[in-house]
N, C-alpha and C. Protein backbone atom coordinates (compact mmCIF):
# COMPACT_ATOMS: atom_id res chain seq x y z
N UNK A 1 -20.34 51.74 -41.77
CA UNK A 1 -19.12 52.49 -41.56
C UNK A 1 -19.46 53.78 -40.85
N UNK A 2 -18.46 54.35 -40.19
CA UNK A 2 -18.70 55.68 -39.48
C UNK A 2 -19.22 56.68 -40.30
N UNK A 3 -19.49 57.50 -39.59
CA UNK A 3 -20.16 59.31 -40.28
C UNK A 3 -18.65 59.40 -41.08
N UNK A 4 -18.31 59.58 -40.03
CA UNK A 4 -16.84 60.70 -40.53
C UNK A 4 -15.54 59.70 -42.05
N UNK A 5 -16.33 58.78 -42.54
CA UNK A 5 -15.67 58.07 -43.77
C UNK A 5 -16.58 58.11 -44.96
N UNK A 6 -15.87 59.13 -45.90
CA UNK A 6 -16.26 59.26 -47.21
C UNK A 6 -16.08 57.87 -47.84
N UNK A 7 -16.73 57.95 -49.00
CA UNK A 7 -16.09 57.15 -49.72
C UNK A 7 -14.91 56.90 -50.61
N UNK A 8 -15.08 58.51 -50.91
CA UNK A 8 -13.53 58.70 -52.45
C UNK A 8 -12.76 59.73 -51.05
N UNK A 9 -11.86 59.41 -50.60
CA UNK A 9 -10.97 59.33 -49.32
C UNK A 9 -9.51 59.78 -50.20
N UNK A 10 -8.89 61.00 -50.21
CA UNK A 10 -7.79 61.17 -50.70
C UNK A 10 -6.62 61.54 -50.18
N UNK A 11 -6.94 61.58 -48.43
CA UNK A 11 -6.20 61.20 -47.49
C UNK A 11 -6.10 61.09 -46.67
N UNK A 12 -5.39 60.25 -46.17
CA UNK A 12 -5.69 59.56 -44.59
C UNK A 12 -5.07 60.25 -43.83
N UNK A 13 -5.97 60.94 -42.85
CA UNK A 13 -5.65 62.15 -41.94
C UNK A 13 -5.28 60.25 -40.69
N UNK A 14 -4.94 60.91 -39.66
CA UNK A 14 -4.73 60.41 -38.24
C UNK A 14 -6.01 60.20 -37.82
N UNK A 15 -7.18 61.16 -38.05
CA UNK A 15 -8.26 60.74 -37.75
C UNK A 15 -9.05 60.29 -38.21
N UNK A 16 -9.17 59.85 -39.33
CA UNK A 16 -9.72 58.95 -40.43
C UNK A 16 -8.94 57.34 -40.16
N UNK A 17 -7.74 57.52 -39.99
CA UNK A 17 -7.20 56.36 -39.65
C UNK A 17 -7.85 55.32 -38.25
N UNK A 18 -7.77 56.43 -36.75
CA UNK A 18 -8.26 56.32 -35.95
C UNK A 18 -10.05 55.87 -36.17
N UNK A 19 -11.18 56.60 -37.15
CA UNK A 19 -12.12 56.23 -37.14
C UNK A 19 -12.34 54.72 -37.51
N UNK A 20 -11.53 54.11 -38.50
CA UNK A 20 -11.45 53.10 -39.33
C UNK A 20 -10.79 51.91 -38.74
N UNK A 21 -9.53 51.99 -37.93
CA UNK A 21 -9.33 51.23 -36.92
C UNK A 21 -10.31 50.72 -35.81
N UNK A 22 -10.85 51.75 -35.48
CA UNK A 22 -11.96 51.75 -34.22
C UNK A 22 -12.85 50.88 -34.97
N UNK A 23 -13.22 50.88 -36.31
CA UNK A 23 -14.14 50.09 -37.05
C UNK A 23 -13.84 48.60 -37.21
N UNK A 24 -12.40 48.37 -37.55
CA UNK A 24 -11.88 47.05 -37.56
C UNK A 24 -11.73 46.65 -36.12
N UNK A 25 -11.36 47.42 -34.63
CA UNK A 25 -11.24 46.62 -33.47
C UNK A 25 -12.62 46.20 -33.11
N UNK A 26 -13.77 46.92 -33.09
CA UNK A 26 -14.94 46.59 -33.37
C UNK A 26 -15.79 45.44 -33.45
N UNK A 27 -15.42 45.06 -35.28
CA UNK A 27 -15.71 44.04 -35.54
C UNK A 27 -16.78 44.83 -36.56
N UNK A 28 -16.58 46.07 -36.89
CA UNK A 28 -17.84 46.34 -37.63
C UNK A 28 -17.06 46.29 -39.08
N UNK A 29 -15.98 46.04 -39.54
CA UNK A 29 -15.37 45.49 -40.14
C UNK A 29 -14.39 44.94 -40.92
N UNK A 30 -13.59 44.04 -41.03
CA UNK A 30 -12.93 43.46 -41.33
C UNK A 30 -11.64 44.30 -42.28
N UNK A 31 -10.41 43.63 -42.07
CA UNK A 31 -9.17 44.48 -42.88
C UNK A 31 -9.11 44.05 -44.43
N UNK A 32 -9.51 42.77 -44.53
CA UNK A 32 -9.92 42.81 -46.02
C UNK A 32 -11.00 43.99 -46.28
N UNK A 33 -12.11 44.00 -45.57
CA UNK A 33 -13.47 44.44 -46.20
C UNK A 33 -13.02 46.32 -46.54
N UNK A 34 -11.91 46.54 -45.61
CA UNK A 34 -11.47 47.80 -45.35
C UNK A 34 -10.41 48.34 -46.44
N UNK A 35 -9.79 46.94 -46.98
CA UNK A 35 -8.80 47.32 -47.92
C UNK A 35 -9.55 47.36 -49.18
N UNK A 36 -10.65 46.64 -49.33
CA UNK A 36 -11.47 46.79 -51.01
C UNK A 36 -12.51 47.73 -50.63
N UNK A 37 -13.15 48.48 -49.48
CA UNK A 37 -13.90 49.63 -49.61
C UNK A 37 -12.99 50.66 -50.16
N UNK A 38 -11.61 51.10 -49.37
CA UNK A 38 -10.90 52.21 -49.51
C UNK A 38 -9.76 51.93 -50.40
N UNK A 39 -9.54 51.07 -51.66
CA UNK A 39 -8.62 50.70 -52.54
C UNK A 39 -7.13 51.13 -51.48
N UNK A 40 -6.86 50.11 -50.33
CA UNK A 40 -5.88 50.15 -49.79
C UNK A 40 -4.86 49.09 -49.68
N UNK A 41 -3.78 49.15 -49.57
CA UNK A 41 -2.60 47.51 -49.34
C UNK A 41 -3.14 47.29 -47.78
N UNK A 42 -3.96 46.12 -47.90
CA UNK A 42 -4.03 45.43 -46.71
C UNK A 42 -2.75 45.45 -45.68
N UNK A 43 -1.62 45.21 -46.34
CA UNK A 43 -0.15 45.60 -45.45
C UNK A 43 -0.16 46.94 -44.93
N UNK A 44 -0.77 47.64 -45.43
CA UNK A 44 -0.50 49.12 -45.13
C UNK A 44 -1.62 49.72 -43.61
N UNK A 45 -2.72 48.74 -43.77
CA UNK A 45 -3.88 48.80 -42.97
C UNK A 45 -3.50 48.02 -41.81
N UNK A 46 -2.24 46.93 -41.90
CA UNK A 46 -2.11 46.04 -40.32
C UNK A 46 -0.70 47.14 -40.31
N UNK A 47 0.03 47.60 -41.05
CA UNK A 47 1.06 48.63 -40.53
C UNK A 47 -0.10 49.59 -39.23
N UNK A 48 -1.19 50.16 -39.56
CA UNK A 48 -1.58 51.49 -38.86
C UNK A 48 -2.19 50.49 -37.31
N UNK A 49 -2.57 49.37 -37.57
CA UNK A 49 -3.50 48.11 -36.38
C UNK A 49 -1.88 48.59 -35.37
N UNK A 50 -0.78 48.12 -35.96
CA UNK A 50 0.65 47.58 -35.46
C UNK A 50 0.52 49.50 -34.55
N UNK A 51 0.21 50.32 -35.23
CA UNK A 51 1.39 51.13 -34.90
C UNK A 51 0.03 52.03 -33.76
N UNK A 52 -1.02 51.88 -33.95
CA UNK A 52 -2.46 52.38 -32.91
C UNK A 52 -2.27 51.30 -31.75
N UNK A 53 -1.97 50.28 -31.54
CA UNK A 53 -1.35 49.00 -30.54
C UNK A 53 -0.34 50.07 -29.99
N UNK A 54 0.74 50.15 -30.58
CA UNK A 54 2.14 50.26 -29.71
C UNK A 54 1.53 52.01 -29.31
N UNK A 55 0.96 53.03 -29.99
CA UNK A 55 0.29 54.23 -29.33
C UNK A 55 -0.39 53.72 -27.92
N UNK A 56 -1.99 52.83 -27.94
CA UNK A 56 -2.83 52.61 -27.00
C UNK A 56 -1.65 52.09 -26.04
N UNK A 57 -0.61 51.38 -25.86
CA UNK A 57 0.03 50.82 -24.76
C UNK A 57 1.05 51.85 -24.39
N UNK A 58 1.52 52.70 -24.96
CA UNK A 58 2.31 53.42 -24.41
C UNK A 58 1.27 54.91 -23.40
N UNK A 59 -0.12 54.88 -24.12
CA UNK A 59 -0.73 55.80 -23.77
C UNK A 59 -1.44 54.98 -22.01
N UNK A 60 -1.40 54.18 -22.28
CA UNK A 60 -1.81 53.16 -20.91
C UNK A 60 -0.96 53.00 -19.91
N UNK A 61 0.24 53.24 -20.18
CA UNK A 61 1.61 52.92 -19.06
C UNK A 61 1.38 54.12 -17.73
N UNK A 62 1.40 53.58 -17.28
CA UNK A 62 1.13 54.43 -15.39
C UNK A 62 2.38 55.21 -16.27
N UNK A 63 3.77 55.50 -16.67
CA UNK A 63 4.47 56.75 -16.73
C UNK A 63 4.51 56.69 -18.49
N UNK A 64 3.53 57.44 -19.23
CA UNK A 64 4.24 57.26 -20.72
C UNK A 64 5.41 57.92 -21.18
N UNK A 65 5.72 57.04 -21.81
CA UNK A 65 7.00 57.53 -22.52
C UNK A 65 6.68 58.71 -23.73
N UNK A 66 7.12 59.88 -23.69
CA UNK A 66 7.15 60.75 -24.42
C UNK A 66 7.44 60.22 -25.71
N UNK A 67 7.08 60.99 -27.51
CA UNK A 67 7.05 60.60 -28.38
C UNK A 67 9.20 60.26 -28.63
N UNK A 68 9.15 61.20 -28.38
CA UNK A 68 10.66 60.85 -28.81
C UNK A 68 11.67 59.98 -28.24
N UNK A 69 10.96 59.68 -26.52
CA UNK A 69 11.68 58.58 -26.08
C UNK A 69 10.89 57.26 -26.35
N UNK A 70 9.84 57.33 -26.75
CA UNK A 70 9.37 56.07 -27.73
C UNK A 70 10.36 55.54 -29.04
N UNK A 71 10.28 57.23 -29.82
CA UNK A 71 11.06 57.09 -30.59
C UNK A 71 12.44 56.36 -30.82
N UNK A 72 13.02 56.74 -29.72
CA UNK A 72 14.55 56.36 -29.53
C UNK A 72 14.61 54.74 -28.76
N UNK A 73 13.86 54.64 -28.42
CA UNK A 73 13.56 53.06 -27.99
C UNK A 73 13.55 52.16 -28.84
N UNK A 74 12.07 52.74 -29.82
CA UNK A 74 12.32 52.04 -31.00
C UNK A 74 14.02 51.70 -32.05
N UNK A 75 14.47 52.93 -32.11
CA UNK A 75 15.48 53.13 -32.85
C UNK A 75 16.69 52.09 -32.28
N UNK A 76 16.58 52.24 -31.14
CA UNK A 76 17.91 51.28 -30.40
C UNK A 76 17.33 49.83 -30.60
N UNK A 77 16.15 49.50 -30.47
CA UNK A 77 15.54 48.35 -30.22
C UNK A 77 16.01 47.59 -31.84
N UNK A 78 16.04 48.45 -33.18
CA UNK A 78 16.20 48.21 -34.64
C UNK A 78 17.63 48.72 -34.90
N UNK A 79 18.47 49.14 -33.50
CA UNK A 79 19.53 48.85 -34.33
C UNK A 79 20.59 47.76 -33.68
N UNK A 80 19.94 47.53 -32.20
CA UNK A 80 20.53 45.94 -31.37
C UNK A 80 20.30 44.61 -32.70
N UNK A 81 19.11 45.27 -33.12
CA UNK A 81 18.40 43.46 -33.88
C UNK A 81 19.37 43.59 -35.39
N UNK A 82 19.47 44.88 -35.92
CA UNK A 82 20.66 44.73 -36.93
C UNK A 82 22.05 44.45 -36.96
N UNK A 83 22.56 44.53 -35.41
CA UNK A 83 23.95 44.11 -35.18
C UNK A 83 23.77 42.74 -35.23
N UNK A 84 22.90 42.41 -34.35
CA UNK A 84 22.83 40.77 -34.20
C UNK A 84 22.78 40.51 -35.36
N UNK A 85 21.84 40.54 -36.82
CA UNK A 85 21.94 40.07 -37.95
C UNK A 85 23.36 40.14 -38.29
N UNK A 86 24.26 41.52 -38.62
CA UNK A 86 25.61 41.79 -39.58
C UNK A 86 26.09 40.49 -38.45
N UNK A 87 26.30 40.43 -37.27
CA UNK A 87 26.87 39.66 -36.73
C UNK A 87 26.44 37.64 -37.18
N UNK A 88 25.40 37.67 -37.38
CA UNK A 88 24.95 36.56 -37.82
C UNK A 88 25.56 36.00 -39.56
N UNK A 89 25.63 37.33 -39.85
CA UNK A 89 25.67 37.05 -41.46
C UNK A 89 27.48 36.88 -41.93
N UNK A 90 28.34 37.34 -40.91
CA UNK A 90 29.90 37.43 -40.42
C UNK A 90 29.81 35.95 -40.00
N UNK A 91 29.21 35.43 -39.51
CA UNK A 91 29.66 34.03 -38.96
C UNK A 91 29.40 32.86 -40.26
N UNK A 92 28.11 33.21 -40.65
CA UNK A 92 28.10 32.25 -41.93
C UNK A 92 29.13 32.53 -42.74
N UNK A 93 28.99 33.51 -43.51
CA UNK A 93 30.10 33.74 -44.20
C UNK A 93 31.77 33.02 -43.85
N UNK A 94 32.56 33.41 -42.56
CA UNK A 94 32.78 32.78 -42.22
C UNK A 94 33.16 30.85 -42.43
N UNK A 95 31.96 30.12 -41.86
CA UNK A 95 31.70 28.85 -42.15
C UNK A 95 31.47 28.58 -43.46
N UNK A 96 31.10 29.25 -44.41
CA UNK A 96 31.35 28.68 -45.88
C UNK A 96 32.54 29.09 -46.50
N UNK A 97 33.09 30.44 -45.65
CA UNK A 97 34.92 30.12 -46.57
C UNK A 97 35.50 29.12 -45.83
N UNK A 98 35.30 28.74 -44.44
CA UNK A 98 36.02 27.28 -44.24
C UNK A 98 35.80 26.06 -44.83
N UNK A 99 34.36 26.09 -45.49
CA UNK A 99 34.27 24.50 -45.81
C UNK A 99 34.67 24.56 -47.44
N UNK A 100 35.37 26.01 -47.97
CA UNK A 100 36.17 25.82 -49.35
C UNK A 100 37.40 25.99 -49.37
C-alpha cells in the first residue's frame, strides 16, 4: 500500500481517497482487499471508483465542464430519469385499475 495510508484511517480526506483508488486502478489492490484493510462498505469504495471516473473524464474533455455545470447536468440528467419513472409508474397504475 502507499506511504501516505495509515492503517487506523479516521478520515477519508480526497487525498487518501485519490491515493487508494490509484491503488485499486493499479492492480496493487483489489476493492475487496481495500474494504477489509480499511473496515469499509465495499459499496461505498465503487461509489468513490464511479465518482474519480466521471472527475478523470470530465478533467480530459478538450472544454471541461466547470464543477457546477457538471453539477447541474447531473441534476437534470436525475431528474429527466425520475419523470420517466412517475410517468412509468402512472401508466401501470393505470392498467391495473382497468383490469378491476
Amino acid at each position: 500500500m502507499s506511504i501516505l495510508m495509515d492503517d487506523d484511517i479516521k478520515r477519508w480526506t480526497a487525498k487518501r481517497k485519490t491515493v487508494l483508488l490509484l491503488d485499486i486502478i493499479q492492480g496493487k489492490i483489489t476493492v475487496s482487499e481495500a474494504s477489509r484493510a480499511y473496515d469499509l462498505n465495499p459499496s461505498e469504495v465503487e461509489q468513490w471508483i464511479d465518482e474519480g471516473k466521471r472527475g478523470m473524464d470530465n478533467a480530459l474533455r478538450s472544454n471541461p465542464l466547470v464543477f457546477k455545470e457538471q453539477y447541474e447536468r447531473q441534476l437534470s440528467d436525475l431528474q429527466q430519469a425520475y419523470g420517466e419513472a412517475m410517468l412509468e409508474l402512472r401508466a401501470r397504475k393505470q392498467a391495473i385499475a382497468q383490469l378491476h
